[in-house]
Protein backbone atom coordinates (compact mmCIF):
# COMPACT_ATOMS: atom_id res chain seq x y z
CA UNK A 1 3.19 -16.97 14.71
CA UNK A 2 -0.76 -16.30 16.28
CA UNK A 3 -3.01 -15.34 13.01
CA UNK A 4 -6.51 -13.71 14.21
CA UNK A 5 -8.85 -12.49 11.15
CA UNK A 6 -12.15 -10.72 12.13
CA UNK A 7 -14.56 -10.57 9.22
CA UNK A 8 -17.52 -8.02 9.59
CA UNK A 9 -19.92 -5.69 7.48
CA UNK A 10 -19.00 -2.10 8.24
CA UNK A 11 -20.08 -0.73 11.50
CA UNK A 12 -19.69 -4.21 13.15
CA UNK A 13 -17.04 -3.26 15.50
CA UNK A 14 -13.43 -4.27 13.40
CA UNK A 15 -11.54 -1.18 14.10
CA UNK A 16 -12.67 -0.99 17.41
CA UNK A 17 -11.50 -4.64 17.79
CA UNK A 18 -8.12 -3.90 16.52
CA UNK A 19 -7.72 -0.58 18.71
CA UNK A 20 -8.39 -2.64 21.35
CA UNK A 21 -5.89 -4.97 20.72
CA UNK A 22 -3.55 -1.75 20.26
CA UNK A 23 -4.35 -0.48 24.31
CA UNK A 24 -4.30 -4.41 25.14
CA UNK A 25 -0.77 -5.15 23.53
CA UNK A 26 0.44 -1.18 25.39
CA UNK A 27 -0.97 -2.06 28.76
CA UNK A 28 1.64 -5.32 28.66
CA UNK A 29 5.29 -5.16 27.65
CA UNK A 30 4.92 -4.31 24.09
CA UNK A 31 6.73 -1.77 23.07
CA UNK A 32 4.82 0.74 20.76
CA UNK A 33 7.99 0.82 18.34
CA UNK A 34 7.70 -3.34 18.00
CA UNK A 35 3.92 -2.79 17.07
CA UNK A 36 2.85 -2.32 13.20
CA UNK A 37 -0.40 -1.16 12.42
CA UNK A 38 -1.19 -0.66 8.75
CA UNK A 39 -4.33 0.97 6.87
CA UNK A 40 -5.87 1.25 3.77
CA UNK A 41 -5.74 5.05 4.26
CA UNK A 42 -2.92 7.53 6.08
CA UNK A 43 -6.18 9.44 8.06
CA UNK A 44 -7.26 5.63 9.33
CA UNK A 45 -3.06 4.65 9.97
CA UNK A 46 -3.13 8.25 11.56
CA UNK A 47 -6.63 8.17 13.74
CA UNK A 48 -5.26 4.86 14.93
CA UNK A 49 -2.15 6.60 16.93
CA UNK A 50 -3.97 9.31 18.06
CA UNK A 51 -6.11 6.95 20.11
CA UNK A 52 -3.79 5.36 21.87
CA UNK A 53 -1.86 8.60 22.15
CA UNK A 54 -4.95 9.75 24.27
CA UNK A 55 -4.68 6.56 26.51
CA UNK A 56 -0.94 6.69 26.90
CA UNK A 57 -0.40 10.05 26.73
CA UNK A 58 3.24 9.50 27.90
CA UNK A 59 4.27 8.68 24.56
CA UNK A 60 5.63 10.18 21.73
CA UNK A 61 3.19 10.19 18.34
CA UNK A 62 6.39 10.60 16.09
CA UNK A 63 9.21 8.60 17.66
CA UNK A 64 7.33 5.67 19.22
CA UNK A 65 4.56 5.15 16.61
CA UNK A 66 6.83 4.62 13.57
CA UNK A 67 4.96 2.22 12.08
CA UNK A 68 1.71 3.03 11.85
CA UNK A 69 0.96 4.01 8.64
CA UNK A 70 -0.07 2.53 5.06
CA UNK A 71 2.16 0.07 3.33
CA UNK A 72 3.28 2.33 0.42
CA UNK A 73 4.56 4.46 3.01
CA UNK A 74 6.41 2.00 5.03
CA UNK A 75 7.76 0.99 1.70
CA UNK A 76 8.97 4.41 1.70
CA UNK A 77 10.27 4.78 4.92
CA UNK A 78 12.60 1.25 4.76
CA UNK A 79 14.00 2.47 1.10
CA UNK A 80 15.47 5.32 2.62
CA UNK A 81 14.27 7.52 -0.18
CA UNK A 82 12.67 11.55 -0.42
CA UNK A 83 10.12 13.13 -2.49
CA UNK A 84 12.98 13.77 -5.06
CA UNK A 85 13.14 10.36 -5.99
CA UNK A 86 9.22 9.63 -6.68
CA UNK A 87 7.30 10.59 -10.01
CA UNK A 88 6.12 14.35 -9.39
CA UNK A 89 3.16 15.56 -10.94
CA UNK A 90 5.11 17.41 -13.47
CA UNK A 91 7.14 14.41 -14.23
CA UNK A 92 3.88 13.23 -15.19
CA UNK A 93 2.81 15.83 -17.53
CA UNK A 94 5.88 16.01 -18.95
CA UNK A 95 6.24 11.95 -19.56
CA UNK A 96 2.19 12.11 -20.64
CA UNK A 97 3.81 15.43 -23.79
CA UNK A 98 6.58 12.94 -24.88
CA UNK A 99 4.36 9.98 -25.25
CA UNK A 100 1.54 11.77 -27.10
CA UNK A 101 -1.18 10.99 -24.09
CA UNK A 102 -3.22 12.90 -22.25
CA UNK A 103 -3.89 12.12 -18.65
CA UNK A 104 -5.10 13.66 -14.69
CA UNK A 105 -2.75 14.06 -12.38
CA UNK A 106 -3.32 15.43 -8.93
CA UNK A 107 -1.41 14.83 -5.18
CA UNK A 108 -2.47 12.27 -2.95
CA UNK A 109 -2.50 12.26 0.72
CA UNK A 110 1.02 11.09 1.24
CA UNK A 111 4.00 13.60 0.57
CA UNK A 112 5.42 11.21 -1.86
CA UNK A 113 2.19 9.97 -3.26
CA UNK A 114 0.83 10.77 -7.11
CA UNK A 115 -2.92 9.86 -8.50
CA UNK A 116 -2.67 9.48 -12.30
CA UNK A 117 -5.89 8.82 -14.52
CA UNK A 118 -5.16 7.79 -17.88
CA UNK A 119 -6.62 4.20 -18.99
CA UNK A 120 -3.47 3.12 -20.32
CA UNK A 121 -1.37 3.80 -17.05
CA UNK A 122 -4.33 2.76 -14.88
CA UNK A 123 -4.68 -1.05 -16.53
CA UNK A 124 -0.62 -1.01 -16.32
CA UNK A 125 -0.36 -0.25 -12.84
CA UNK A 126 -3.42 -3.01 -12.26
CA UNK A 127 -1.26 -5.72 -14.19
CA UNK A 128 1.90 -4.67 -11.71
CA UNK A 129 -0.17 -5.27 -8.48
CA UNK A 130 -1.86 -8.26 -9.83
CA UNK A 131 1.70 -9.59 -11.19
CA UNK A 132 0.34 -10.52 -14.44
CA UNK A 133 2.39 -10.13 -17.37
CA UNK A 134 1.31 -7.04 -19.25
CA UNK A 135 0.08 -8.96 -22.63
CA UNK A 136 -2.08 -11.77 -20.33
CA UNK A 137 -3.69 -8.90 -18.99
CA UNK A 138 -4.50 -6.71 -21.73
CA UNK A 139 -5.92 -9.86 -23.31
CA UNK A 140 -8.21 -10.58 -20.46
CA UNK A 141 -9.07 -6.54 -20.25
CA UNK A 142 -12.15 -4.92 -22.40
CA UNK A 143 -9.77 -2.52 -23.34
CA UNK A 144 -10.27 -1.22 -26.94
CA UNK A 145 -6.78 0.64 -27.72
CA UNK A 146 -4.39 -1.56 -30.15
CA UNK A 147 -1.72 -3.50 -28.33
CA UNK A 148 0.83 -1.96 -30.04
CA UNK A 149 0.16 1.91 -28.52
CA UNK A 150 -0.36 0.17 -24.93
CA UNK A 151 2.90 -1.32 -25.63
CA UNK A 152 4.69 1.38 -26.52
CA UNK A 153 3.36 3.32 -23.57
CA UNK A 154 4.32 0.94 -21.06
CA UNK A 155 7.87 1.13 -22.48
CA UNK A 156 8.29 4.37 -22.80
CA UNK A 157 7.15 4.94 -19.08
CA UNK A 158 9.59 2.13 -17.91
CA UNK A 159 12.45 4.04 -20.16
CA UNK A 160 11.14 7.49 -18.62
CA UNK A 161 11.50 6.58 -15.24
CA UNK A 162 14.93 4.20 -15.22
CA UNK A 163 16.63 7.55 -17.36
CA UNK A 164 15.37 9.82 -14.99
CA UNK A 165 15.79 7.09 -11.76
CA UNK A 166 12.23 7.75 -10.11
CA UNK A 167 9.88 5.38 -8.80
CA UNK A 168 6.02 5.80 -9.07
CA UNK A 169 3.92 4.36 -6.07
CA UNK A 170 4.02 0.55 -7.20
CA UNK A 171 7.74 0.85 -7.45
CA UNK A 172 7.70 1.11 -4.03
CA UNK A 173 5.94 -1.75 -3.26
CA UNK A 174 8.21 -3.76 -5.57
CA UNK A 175 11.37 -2.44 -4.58
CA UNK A 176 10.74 -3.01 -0.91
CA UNK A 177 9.99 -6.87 -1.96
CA UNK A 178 13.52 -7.36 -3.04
CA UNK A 179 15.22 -5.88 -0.44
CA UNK A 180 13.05 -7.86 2.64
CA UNK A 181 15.81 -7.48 5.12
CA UNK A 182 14.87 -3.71 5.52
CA UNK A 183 11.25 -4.16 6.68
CA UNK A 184 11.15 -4.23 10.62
CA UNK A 185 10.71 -6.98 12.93
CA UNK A 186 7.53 -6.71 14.74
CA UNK A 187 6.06 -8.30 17.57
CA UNK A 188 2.38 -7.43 16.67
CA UNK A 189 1.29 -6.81 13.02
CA UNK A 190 -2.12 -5.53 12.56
CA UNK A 191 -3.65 -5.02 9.42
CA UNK A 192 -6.82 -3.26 8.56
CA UNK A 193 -9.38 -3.21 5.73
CA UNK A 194 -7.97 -6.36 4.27
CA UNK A 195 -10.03 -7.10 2.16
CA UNK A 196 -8.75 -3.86 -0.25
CA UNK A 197 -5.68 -5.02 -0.35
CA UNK A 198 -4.34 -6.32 -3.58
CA UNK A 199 -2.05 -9.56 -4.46
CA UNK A 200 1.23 -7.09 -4.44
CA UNK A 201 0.18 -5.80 -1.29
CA UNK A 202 -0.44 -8.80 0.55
CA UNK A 203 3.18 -9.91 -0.37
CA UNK A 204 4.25 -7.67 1.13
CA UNK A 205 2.04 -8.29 4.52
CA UNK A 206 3.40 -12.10 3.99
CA UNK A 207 6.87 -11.03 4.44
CA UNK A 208 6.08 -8.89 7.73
CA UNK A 209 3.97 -11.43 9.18
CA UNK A 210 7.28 -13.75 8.64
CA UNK A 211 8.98 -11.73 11.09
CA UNK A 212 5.95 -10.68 13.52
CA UNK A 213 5.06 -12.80 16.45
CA UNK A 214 1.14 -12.11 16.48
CA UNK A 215 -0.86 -10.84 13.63
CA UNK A 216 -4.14 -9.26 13.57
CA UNK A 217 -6.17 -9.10 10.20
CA UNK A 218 -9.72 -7.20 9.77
CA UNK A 219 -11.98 -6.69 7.06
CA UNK A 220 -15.58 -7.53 5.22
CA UNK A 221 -14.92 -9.95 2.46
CA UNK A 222 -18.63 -8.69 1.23
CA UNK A 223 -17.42 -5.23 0.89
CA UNK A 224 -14.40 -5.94 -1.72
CA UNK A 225 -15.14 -2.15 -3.61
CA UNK A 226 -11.75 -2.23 -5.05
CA UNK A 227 -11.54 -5.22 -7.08
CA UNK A 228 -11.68 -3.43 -9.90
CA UNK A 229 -8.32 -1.76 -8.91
CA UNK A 230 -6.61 -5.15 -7.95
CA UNK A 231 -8.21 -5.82 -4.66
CA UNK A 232 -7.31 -9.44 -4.02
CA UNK A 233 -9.96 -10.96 -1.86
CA UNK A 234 -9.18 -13.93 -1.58
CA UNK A 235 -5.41 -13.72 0.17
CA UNK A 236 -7.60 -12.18 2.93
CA UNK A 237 -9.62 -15.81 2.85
């Protein structure tokens, strides 16, 4: 397996490097189904295809682009799974009424995809993606709420959800991991905006690269903005 990383502070050319290496790979004998090109964002997975759509306009943005996209939604896509099966916004609300919270909930940019704000849920979610057990990190966090609520809450979303058999958006993430056989075989993995990526994440990039031929990683290590969310930095290094 070939391993390039381009580091760069924004507006230095990365994405244009890896669209280039999109047209280069198209113009040979790679097939656009065998190439994987994942984004921090849907719009940047999206804007991606559409550029090489323009080049080879022979091809099909649906059928022969299947895997450009973000992770969460490839994670998706190998499960097998719909909409049905995810956390909804009102599955949300009516979790947040049973466990005496209150919290924001609003649709993301992906069908299946929900943004919750609620401090407790948010440093949960963060311990998930950073695998930390859930007591190391609430010891390490500034957090002010009594261990015993954010207990409680983090079990009675984890009883919510296995009743009810839904996934939230790190579910899918760690449900893909265990079932690695279902993530494609690709002959060119390229990843963009690295460096936002966090520890779960990358695992999950570690298992495709295992099964890619040539990988392709870009990103500013200087311009880490989501560490605070889990962005893991240094598996980009």
């Amino acid at each position: 397996m070939n391993v390039t990383k381009v580091f760069g502070p924004p507006g230095s050319g990365k994405t244009t490097f890896l669209l280039n290496v999109v047209e280069t790979e198209l113009d040979g004998e790679t097939s656009p189904v065998q190439m994987g090109y994942f984004a921090f964002t849907k719009k940047a997975a999206t804007e991606a295809r559409d550029r090489a759509i323009q080049k080879f306009p022979n091809l099909n943005p649906d059928s022969d682009f299947p895997w450009f996209r973000t992770l969460h939604s490839l994670a998706y896509r190998c499960l097998g799974i719909s909409t049905k099966d995810m956390m909804s916004p009102e599955h949300y609300r009516e979790f947040a009424q049973e466990a005496g919270i209150e919290l924001a909930v609003e649709t993301g940019e992906e069908e299946f995809a929900v943004r919750v704000d609620n401090p407790i849920l948010n440093e949960i979610n963060i311990a998930r993606i950073k695998g930390l057990d859930l007591h190391t990190h609430y010891n390490k966090s500034a957090m002010t709420i009594e261990w015993f609520h954010f207990e409680y809450v983090e079990r009675a979303y984890r009883q919510y959800k296995e009743v009810r058999s839904l996934l939230d958006f790190t579910d899918l993430l760690e449900q893909v991991l265990n079932f690695p056989d279902r993530l494609p075989r690709l002959e060119v993995l390229i990843i963009d905006e690295a460096q936002d990526l966090s520890l779960l994440q990358w695992r999950l990039v570690e298992q495709l690269a295992l099964r890619a031929q040539r990988c392709f990683l870009a990103g500013d290590d200087d311009q880490a903005v989501y560490t605070w969310a889990g962005a893991d930095v240094n598996s980009f290094l």
